[in-house]
Protein backbone atom coordinates (compact mmCIF):
# COMPACT_ATOMS: atom_id res chain seq x y z
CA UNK A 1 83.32 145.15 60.07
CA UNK A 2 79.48 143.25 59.72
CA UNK A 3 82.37 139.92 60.22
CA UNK A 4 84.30 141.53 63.21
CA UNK A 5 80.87 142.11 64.63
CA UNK A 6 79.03 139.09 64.09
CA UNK A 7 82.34 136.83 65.36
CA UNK A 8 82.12 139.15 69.12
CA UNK A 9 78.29 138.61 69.72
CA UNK A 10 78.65 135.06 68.50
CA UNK A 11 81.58 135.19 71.14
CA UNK A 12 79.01 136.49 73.81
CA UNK A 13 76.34 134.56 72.69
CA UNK A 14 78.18 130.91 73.68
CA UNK A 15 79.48 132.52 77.12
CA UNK A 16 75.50 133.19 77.83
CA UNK A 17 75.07 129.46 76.71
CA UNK A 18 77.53 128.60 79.34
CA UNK A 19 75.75 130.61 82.02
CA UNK A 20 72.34 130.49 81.52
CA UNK A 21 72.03 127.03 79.79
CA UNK A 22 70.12 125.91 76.60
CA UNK A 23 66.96 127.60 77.53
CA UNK A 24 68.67 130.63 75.14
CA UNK A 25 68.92 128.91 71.87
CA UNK A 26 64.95 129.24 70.85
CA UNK A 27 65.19 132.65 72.07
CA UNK A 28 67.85 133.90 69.81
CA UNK A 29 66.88 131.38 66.89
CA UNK A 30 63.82 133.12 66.42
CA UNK A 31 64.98 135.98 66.81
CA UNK A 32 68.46 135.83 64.45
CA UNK A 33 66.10 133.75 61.99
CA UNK A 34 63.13 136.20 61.23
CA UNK A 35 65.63 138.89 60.85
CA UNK A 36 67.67 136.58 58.07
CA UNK A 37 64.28 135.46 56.51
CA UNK A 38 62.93 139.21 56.39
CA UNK A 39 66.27 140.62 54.64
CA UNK A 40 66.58 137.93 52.67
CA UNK A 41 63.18 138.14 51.11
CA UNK A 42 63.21 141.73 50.70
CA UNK A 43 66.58 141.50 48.99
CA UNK A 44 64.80 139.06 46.59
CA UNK A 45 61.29 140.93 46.13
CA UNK A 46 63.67 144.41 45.59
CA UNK A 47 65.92 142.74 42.95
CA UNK A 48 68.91 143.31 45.36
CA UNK A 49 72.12 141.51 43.42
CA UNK A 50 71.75 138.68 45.77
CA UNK A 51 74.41 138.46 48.69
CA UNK A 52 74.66 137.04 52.08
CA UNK A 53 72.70 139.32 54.59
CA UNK A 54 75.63 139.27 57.41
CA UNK A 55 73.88 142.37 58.60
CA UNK A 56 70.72 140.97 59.09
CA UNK A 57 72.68 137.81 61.77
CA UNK A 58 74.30 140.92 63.58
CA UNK A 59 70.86 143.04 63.87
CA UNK A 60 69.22 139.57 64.85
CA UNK A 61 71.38 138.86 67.60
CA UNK A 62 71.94 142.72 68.74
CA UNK A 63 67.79 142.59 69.08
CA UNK A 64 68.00 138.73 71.08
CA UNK A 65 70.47 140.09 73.63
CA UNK A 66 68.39 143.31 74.56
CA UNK A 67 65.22 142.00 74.21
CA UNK A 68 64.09 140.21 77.31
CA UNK A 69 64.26 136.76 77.04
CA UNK A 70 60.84 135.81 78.42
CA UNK A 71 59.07 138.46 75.82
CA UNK A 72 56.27 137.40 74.53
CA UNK A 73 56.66 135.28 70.68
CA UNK A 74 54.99 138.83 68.94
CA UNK A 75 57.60 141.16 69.95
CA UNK A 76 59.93 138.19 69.36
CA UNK A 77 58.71 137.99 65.61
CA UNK A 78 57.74 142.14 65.54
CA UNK A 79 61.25 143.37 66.57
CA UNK A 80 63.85 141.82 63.73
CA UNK A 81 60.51 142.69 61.35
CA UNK A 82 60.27 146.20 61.48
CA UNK A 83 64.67 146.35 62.07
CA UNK A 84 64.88 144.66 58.73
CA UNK A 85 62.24 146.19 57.13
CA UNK A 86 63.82 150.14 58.39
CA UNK A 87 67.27 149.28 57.22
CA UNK A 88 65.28 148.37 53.27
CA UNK A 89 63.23 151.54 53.27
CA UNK A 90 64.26 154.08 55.90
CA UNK A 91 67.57 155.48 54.07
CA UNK A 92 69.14 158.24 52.51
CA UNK A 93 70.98 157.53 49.43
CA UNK A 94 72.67 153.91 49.85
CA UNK A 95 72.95 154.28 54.07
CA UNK A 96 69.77 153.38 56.34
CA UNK A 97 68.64 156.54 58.52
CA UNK A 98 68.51 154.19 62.29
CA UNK A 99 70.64 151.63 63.20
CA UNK A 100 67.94 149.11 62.39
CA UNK A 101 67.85 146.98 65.65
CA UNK A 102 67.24 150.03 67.83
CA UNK A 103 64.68 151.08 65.50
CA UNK A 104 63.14 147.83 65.92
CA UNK A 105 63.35 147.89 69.71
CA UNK A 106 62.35 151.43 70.10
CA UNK A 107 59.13 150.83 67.70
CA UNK A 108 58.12 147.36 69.87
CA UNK A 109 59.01 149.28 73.40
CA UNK A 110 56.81 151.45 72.64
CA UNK A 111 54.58 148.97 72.18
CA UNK A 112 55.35 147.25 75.53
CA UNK A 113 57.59 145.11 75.00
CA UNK A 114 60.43 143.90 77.49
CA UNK A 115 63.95 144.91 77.17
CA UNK A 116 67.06 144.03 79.23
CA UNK A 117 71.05 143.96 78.91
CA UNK A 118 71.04 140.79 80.93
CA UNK A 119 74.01 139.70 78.32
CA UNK A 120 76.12 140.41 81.74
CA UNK A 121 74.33 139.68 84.41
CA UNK A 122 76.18 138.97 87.52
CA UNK A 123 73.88 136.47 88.92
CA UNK A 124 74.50 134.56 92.08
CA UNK A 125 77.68 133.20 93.48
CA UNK A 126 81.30 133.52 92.25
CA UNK A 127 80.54 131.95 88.64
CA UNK A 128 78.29 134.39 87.94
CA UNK A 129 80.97 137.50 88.78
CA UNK A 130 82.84 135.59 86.72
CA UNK A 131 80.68 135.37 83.89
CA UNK A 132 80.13 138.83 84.17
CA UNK A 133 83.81 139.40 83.92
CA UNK A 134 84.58 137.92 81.21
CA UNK A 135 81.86 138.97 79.06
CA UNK A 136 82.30 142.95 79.98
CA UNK A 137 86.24 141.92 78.75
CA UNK A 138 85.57 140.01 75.71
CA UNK A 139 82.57 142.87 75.18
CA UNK A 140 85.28 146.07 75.58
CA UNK A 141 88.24 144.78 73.56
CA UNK A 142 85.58 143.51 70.59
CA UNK A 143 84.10 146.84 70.56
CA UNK A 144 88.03 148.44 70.40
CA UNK A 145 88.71 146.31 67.70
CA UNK A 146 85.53 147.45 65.44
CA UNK A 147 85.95 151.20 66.76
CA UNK A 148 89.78 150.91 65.37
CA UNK A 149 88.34 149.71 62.32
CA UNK A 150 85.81 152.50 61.10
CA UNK A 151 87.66 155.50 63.07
């Protein structure tokens, strides 16, 4: 499922690149890349059988769509932090308490921070309702796929 997951947001991801340009890529690199770096050293410093944290790409980029792209770099670095570091130490047996990226984003709004589904956005013109089109589409039938998949 982490696979199905990480292949639709990567999906979304590259229509955003199409709409709102390049000006997204050190948004969601930051963003994607704390949240590897984080997991990854945790799974190292807690002995973790080492494995590829898939999870930790799909929390990174579920955090870079919601949180507002023109957020300032501390919520930026803050948000895939304290995901990360709930889904290592906020569980119950082997399973995590919060889905780790709204933990993350619920911690840093409270903090102030600015969030916005603006995966979707119509924006102006034609190209834009287009845009938003498409992505609701590719969106709904990715998320039917994954539901179908855990029941």
């Amino acid at each position: 499922m982490k696979q199905k997951l990480f292949l639709l947001l990567s999906v979304l991801f590259v229509l955003d690149l199409f709409r709102f340009g390049l000006k997204l890529i050190p948004h969601f690199f930051l963003i994607v890349l704390t949240a590897y770096l984080v997991d990854y050293l945790l799974i190292r410093i807690r002995k973790i059988q080492p494995f590829f944290p898939l999870a930790a790409l799909d929390t990174g980029l579920v955090i870079a769509f919601v949180l507002d792209p023109s957020s300032p770099l501390i919520y930026k670095l803050a948000t895939p932090i304290l995901a990360i570091v709930s889904k290592h130490f906020l569980k119950r047996g082997n399973r995590h308490i919060f889905n780790p990226a709204a933990f993350g984003l619920f911690l840093t709004v409270l903090f102030g921070a600015p969030i916005s589904w603006w995966v979707n956005s119509a924006g102006e013109g034609r190209a834009g309702s287009l845009f938003a089109v498409v992505a609701d589409t590719v969106l709904m039938i990715g998320m039917v796929f994954i539901l179908m998949k855990i029941r």
